[in-house]
N, C-alpha and C. Protein backbone atom coordinates (compact mmCIF):
# COMPACT_ATOMS: atom_id res chain seq x y z
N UNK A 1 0.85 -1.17 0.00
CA UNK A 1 0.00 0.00 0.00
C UNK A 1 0.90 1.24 0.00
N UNK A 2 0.22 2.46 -0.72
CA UNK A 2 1.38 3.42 -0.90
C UNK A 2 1.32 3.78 0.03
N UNK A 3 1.98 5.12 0.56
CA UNK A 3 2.00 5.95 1.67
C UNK A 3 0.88 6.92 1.50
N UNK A 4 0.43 7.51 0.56
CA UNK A 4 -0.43 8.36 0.12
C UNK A 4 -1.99 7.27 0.38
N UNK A 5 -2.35 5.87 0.11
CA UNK A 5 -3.34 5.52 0.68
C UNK A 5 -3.01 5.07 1.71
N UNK A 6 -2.28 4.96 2.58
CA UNK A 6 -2.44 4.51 3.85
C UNK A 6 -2.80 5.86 4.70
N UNK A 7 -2.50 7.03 4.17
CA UNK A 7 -3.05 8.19 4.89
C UNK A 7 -4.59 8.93 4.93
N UNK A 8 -4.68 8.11 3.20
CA UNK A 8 -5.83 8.60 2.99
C UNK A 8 -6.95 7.59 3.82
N UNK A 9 -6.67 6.71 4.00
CA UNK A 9 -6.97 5.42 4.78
C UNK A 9 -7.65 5.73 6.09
N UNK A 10 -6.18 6.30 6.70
CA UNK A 10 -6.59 6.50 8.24
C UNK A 10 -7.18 7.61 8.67
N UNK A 11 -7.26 8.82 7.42
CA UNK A 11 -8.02 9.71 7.86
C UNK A 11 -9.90 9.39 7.44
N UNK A 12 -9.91 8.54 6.40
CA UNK A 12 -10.90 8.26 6.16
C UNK A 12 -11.87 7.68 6.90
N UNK A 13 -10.99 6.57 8.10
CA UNK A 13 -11.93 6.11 8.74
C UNK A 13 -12.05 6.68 9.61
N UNK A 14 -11.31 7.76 10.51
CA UNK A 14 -11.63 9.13 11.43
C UNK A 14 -12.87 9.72 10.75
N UNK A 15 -13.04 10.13 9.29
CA UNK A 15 -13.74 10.77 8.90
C UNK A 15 -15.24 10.05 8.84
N UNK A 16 -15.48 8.57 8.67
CA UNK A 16 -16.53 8.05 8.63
C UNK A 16 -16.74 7.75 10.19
N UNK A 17 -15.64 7.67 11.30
CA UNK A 17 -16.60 7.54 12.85
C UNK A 17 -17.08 8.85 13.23
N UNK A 18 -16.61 9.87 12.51
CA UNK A 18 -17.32 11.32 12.95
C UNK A 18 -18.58 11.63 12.06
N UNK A 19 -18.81 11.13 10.96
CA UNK A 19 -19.74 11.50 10.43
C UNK A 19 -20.95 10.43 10.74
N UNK A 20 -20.48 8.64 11.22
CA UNK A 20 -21.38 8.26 12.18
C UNK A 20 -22.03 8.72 13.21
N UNK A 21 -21.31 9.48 14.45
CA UNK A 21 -21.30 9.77 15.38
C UNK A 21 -22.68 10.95 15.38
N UNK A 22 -22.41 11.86 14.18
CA UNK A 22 -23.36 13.09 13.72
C UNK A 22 -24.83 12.12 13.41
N UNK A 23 -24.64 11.58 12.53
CA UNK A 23 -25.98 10.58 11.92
C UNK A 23 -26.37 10.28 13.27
N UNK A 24 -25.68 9.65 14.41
CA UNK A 24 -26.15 9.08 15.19
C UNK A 24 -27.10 9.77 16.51
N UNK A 25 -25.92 10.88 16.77
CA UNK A 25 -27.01 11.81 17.85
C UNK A 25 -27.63 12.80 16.70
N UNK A 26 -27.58 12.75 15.60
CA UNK A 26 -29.17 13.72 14.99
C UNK A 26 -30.53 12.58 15.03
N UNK A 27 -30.29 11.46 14.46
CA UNK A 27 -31.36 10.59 14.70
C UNK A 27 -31.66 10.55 16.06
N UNK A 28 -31.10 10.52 17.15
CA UNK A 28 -31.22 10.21 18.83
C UNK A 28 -31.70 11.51 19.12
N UNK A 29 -31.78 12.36 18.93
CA UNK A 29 -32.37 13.88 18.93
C UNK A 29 -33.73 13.95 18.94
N UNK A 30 -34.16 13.05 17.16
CA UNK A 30 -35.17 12.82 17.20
C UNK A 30 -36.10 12.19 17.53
N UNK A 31 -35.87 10.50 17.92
CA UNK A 31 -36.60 9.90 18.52
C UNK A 31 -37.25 10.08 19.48
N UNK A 32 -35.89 10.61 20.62
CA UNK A 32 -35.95 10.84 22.07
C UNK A 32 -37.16 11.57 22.67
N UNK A 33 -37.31 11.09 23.54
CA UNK A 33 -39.33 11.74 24.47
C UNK A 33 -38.52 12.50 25.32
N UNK A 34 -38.00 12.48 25.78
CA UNK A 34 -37.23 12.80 27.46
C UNK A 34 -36.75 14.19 26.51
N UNK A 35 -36.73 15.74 27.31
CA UNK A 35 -36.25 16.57 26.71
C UNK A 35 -34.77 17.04 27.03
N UNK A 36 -34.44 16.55 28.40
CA UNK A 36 -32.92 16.49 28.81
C UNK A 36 -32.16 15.35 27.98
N UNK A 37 -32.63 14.49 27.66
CA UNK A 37 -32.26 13.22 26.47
C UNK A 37 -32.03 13.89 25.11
N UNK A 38 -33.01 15.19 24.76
CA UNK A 38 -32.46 15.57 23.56
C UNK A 38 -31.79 16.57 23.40
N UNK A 39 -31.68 17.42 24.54
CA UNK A 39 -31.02 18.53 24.61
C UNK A 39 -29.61 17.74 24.49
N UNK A 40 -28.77 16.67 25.35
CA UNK A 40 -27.94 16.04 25.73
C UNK A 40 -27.18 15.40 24.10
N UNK A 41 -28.43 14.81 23.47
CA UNK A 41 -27.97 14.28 22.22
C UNK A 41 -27.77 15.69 21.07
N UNK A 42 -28.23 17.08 21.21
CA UNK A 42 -28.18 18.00 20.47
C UNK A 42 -26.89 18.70 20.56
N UNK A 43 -26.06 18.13 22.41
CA UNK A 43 -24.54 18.60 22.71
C UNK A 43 -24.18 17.63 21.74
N UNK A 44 -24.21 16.97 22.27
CA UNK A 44 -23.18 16.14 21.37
C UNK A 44 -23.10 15.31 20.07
N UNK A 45 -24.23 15.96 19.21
CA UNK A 45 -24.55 15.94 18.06
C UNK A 45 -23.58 17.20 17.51
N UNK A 46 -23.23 18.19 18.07
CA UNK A 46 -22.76 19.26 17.73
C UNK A 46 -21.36 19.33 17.77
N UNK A 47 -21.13 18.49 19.22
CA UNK A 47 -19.37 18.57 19.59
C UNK A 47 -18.62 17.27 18.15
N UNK A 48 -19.78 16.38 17.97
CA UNK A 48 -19.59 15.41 16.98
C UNK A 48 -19.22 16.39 15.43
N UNK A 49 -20.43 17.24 15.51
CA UNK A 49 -20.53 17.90 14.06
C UNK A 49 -19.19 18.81 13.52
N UNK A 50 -18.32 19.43 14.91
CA UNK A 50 -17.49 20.32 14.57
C UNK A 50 -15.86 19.37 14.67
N UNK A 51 -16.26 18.45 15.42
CA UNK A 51 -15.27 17.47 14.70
C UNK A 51 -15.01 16.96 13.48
N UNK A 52 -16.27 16.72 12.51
CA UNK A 52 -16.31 16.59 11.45
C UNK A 52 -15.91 17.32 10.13
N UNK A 53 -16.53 18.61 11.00
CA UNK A 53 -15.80 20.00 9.75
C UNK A 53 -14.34 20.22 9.84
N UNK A 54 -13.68 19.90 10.88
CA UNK A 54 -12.02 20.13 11.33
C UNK A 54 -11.25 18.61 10.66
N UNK A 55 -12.06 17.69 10.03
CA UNK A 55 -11.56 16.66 9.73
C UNK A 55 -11.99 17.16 7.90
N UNK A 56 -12.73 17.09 7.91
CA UNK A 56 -13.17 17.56 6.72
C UNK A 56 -12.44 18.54 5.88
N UNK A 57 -11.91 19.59 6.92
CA UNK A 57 -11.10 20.40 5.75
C UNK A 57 -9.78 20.38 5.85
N UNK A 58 -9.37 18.54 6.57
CA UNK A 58 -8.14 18.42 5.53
C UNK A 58 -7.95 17.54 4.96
N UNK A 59 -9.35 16.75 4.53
CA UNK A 59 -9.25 15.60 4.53
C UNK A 59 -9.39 16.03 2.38
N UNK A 60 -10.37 17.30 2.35
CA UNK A 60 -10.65 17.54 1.10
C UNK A 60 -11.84 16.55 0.75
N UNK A 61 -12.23 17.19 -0.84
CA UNK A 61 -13.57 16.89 -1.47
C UNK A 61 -13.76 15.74 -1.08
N UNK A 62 -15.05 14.84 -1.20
CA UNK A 62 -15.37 13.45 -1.44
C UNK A 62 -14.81 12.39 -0.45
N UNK A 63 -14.29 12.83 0.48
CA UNK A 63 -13.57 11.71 1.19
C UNK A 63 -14.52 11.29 2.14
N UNK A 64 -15.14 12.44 2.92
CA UNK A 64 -16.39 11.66 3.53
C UNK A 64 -17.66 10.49 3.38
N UNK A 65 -17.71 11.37 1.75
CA UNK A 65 -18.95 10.26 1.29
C UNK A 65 -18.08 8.67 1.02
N UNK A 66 -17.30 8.71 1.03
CA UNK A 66 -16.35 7.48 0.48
C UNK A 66 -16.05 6.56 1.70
N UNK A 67 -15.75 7.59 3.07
CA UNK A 67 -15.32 7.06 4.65
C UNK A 67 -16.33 5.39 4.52
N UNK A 68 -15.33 4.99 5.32
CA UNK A 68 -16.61 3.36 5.93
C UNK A 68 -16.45 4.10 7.23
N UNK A 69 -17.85 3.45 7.38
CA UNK A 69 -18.65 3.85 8.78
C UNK A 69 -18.31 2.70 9.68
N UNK A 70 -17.53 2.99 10.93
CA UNK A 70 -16.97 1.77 11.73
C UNK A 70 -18.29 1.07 12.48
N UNK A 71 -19.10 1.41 12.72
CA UNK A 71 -20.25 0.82 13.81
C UNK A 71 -19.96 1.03 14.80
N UNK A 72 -19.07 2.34 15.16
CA UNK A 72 -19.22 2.54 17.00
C UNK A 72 -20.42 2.94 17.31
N UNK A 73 -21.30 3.34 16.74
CA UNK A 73 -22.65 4.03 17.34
C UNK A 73 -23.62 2.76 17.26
N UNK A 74 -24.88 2.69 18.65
CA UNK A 74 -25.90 2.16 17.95
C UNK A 74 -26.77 3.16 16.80
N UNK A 75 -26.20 2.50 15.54
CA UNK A 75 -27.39 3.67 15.01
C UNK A 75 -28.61 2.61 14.74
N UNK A 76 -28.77 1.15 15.01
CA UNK A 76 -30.27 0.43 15.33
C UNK A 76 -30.56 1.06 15.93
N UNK A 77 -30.33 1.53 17.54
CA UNK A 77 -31.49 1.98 18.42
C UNK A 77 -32.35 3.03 17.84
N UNK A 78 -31.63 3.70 16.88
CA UNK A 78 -32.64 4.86 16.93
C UNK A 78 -33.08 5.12 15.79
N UNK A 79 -32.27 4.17 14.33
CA UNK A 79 -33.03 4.05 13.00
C UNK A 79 -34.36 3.95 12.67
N UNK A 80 -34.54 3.41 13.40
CA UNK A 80 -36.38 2.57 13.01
C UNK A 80 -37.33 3.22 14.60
N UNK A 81 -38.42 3.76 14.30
CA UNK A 81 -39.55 3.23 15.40
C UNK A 81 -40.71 3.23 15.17
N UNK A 82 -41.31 3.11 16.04
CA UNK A 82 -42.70 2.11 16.09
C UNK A 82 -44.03 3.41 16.65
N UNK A 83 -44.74 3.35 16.11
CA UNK A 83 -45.71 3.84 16.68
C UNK A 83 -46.90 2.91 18.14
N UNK A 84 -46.49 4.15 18.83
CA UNK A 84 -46.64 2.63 20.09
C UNK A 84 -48.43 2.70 20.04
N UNK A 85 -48.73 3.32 19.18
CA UNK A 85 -51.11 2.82 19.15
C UNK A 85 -50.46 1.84 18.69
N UNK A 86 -49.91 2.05 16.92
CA UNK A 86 -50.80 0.74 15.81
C UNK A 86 -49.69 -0.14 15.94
N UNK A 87 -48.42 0.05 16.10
CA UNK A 87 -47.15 -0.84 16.00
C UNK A 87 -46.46 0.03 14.90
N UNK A 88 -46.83 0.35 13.71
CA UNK A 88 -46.32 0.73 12.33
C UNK A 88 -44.85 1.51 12.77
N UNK A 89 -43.91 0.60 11.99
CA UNK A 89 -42.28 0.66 12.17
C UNK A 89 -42.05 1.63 10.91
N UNK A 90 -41.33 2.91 11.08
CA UNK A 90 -41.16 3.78 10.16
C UNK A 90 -39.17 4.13 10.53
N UNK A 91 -38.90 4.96 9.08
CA UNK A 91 -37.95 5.57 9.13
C UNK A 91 -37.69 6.77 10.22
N UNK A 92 -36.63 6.27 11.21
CA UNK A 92 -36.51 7.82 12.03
C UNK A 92 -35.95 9.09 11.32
N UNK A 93 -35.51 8.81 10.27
CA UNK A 93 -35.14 9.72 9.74
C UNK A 93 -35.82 10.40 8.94
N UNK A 94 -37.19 9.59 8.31
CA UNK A 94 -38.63 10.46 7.78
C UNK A 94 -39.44 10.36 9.04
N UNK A 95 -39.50 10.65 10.04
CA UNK A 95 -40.92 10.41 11.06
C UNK A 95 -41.84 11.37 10.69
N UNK A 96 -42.98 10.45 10.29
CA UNK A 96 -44.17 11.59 10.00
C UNK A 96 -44.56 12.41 11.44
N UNK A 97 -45.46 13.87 11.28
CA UNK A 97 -45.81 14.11 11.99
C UNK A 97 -47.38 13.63 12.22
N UNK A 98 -47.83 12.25 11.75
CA UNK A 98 -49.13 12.09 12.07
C UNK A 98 -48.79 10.42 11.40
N UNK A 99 -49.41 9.52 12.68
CA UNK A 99 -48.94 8.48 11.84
C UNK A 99 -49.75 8.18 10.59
N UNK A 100 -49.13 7.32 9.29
CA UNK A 100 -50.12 7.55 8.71
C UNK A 100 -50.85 6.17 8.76
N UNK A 101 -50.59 5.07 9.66
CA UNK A 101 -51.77 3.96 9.57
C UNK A 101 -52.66 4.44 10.30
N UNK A 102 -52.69 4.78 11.47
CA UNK A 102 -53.76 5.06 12.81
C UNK A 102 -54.05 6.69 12.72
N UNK A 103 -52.95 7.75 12.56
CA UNK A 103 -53.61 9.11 13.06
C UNK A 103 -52.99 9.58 13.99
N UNK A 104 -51.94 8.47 14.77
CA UNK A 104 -51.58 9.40 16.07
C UNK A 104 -50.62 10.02 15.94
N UNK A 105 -50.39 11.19 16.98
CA UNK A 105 -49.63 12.65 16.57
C UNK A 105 -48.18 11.59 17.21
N UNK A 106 -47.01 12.88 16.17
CA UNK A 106 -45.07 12.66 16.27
C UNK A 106 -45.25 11.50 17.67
N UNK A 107 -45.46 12.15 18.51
CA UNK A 107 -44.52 11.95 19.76
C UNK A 107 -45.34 10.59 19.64
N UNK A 108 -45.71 9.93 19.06
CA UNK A 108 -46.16 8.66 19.26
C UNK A 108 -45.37 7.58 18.75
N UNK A 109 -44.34 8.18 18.27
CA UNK A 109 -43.47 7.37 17.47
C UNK A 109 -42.01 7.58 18.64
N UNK A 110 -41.91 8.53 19.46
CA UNK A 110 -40.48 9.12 19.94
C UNK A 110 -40.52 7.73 21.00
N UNK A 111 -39.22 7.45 21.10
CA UNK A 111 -38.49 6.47 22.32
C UNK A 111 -38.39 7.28 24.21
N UNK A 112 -38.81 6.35 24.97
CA UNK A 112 -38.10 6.68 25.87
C UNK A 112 -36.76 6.09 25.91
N UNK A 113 -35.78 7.03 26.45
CA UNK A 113 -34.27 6.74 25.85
C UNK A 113 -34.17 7.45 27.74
N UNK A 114 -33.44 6.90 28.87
CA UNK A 114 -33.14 7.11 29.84
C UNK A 114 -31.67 7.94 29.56
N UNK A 115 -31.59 8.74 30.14
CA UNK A 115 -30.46 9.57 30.37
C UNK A 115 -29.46 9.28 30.39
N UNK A 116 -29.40 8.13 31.19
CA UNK A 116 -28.33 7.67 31.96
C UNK A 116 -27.50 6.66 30.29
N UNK A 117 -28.44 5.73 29.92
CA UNK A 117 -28.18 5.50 28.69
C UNK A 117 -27.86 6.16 27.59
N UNK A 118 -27.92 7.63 27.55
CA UNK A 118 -27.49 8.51 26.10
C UNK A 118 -26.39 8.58 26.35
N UNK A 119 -25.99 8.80 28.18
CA UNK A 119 -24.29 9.25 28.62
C UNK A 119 -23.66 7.63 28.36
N UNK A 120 -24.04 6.57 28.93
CA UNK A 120 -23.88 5.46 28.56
C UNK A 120 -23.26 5.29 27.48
N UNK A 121 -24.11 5.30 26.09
CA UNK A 121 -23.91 5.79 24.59
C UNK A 121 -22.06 6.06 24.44
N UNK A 122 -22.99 7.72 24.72
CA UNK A 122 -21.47 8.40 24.25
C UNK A 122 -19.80 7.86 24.88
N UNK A 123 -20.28 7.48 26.26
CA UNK A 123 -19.05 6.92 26.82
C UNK A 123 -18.89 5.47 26.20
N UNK A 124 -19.57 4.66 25.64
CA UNK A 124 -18.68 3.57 25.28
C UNK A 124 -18.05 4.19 23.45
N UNK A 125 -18.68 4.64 22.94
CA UNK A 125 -18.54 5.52 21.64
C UNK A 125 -17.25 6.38 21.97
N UNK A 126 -17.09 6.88 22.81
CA UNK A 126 -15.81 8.42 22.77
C UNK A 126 -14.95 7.30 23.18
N UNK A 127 -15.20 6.15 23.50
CA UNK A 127 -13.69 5.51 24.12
C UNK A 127 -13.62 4.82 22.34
N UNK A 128 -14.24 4.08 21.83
CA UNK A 128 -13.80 3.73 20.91
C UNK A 128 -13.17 4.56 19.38
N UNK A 129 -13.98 5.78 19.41
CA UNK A 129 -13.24 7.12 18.64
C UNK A 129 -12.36 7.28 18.90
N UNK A 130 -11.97 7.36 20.37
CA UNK A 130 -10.67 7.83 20.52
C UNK A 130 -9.20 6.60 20.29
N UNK A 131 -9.55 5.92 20.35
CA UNK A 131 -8.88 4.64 19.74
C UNK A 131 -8.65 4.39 18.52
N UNK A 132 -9.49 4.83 17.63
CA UNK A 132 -9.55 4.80 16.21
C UNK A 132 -8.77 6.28 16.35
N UNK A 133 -9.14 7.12 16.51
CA UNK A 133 -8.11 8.20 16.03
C UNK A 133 -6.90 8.46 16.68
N UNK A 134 -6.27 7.52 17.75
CA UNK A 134 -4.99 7.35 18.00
C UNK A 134 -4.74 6.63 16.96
N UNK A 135 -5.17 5.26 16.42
CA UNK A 135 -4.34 4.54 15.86
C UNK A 135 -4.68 4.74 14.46
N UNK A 136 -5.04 5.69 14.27
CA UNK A 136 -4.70 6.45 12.70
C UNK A 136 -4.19 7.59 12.29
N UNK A 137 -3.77 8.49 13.91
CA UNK A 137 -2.53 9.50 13.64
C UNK A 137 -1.24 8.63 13.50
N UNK A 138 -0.36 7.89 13.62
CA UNK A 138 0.61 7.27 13.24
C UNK A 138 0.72 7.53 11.65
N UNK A 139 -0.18 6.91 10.71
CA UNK A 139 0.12 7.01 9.66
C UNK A 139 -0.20 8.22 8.67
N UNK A 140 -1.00 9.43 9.14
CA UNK A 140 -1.14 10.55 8.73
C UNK A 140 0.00 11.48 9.11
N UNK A 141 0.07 12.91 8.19
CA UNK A 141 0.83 13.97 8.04
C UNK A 141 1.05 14.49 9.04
N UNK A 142 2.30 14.82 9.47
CA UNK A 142 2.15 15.73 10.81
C UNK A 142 0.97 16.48 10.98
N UNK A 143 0.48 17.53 9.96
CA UNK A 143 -0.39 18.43 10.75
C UNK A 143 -2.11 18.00 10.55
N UNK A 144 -2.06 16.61 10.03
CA UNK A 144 -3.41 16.00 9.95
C UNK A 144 -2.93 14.93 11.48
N UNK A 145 -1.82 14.19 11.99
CA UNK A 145 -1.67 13.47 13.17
C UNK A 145 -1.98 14.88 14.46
N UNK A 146 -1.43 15.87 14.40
CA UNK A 146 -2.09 16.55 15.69
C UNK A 146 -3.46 16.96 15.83
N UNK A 147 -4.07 16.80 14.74
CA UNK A 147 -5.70 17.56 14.76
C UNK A 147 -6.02 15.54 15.18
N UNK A 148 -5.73 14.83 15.14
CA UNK A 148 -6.46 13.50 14.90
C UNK A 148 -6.15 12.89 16.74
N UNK A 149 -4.56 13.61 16.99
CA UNK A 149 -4.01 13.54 18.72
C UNK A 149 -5.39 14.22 19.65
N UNK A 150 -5.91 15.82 18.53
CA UNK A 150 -6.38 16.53 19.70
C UNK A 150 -7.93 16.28 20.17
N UNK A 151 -8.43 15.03 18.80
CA UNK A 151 -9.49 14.75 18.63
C UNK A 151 -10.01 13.51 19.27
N UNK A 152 -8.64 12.81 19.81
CA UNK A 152 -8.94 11.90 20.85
C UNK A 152 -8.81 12.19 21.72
N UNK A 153 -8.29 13.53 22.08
CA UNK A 153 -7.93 13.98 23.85
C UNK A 153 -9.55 14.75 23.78
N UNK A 154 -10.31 15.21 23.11
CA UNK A 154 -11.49 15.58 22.99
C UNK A 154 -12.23 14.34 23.78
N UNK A 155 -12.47 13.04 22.51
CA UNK A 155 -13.12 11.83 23.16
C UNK A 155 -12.90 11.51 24.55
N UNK A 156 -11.60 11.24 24.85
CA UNK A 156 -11.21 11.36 26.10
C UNK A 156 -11.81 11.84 27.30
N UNK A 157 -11.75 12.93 26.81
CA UNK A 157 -12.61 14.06 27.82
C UNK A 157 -14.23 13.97 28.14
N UNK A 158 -14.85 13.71 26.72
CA UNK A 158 -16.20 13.27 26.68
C UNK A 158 -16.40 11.75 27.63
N UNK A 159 -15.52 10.91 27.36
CA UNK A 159 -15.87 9.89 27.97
C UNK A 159 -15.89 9.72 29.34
N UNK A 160 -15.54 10.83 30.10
CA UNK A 160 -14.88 11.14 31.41
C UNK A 160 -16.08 11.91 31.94
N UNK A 161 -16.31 12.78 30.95
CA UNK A 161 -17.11 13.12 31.58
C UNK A 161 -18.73 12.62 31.35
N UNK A 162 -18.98 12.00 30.53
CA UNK A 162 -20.17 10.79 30.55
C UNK A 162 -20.37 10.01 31.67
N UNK A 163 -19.01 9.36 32.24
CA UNK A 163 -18.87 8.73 33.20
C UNK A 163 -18.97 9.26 34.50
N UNK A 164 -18.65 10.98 34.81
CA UNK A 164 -19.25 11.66 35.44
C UNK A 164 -20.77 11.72 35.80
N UNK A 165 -21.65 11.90 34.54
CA UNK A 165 -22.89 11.87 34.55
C UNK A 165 -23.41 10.83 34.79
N UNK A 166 -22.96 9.75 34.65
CA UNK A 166 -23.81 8.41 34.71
C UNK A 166 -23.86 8.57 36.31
N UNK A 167 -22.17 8.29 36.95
CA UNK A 167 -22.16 8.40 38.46
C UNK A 167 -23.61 9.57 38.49
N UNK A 168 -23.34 10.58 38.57
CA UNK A 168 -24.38 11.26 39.51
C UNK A 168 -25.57 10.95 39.37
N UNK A 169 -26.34 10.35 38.11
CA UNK A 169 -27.44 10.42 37.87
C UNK A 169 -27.59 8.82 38.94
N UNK A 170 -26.71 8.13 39.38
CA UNK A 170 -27.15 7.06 40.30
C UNK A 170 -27.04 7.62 41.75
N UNK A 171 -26.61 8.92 41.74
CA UNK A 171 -27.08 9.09 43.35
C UNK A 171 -28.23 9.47 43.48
C-alpha cells in the first residue's frame, strides 16, 4: 500500500466515525421523548458535528462520502420506530408528523431513551473514537496526526465526563 493511501486510509476512517457519530445523535435527537435526552444528544450531536468539519477540511472533497462507517454508534437503536397505538415501524429519519396507519400525533413514534443510557452511549462511543483516532494518527501527516491527537484527547474528555454523569445520575 502506498503511503499516500495509507493516509488517505486513516483519515478516512476518522472521517466516517465522525460523520457516524453526527448521523447518530441527529437521529437520537429525534426519537428521544425525554427533553434532557435531547437537549444532551443535540450537545453532542454538535461537539460530533465540529469534529467533522475540522476533519473535513483536511481531509478535502469526497472523502467523507467514500469514509466506511466503523459501527461505534448504535445507530439500530434509533433508526427505526414504532408507533406505540398501531405498531407501524417507520424511518426515524422520515418520522411523520401524524402516523399515517392510525392518526396518532409525532410523539407517538419518539423512544423513551433514559439519560443515563445517552451518557452510557457516548461513553462507550468516545472511548472507541478515541482509539480509532490514535491509531490512525501514526500514519497521517504531521499536521493531519495533531488535529487526529487533539481529537482523541477531545473523546477522552467526553468519555470522562459521561462517566461523570452516569455516576451522579445514580445518586
Amino acid at each position: 500500500m502506498s503511503a499516500h493511501k495509507d493516509e488517505a486510509g486513516s483519515l478516512g476512517a476518522a472521517l466516517g466515525a465522525a460523520a457516524e457519530g453526527v448521523a447518530f445523535y441527529d437521529l437520537a435527537n429525534v426519537v428521544a421523548a425525554d427533553v434532557r435526552v435531547k437537549v444532551t444528544f443535540e450537545d453532542l450531536g454538535r461537539r460530533k458535528r465540529s469534529q467533522l468539519e475540522r476533519l473535513e477540511s483536511v481531509a478535502g472533497p469526497g472523502v467523507r462520502d467514500a469514509a466506511p462507517r466503523p459501527g461505534v454508534y448504535p445507530l439500530g437503536m434509533v433508526a427505526k420506530v414504532d408507533c406505540y397505538v398501531c405498531g407501524l415501524t417507520v424511518e426515524a429519519a422520515s418520522m411523520p408528523n401524524q402516523c399515517p396507519n392510525c392518526g396518532a400525533a409525532r410523539y407517538a413514534f419518539e423512544q423513551e431513551i433514559a439519560l443515563a443510557k445517552a451518557w452510557a452511549v457516548a461513553s462507550a462511543a468516545a472511548r472507541k473514537v478515541a482509539a480509532l483516532y490514535r491509531a490512525a494518527a501514526p500514519k497521517a501527516p504531521a499536521d493531519v496526526r495533531a488535529l487526529l491527537e487533539a481529537l482523541a484527547a477531545e473523546e477522552d474528555a467526553l468519555a470522562a465526563e459521561a462517566d461523570r454523569e452516569i455516576a451522579e445520575l445514580r445518586t
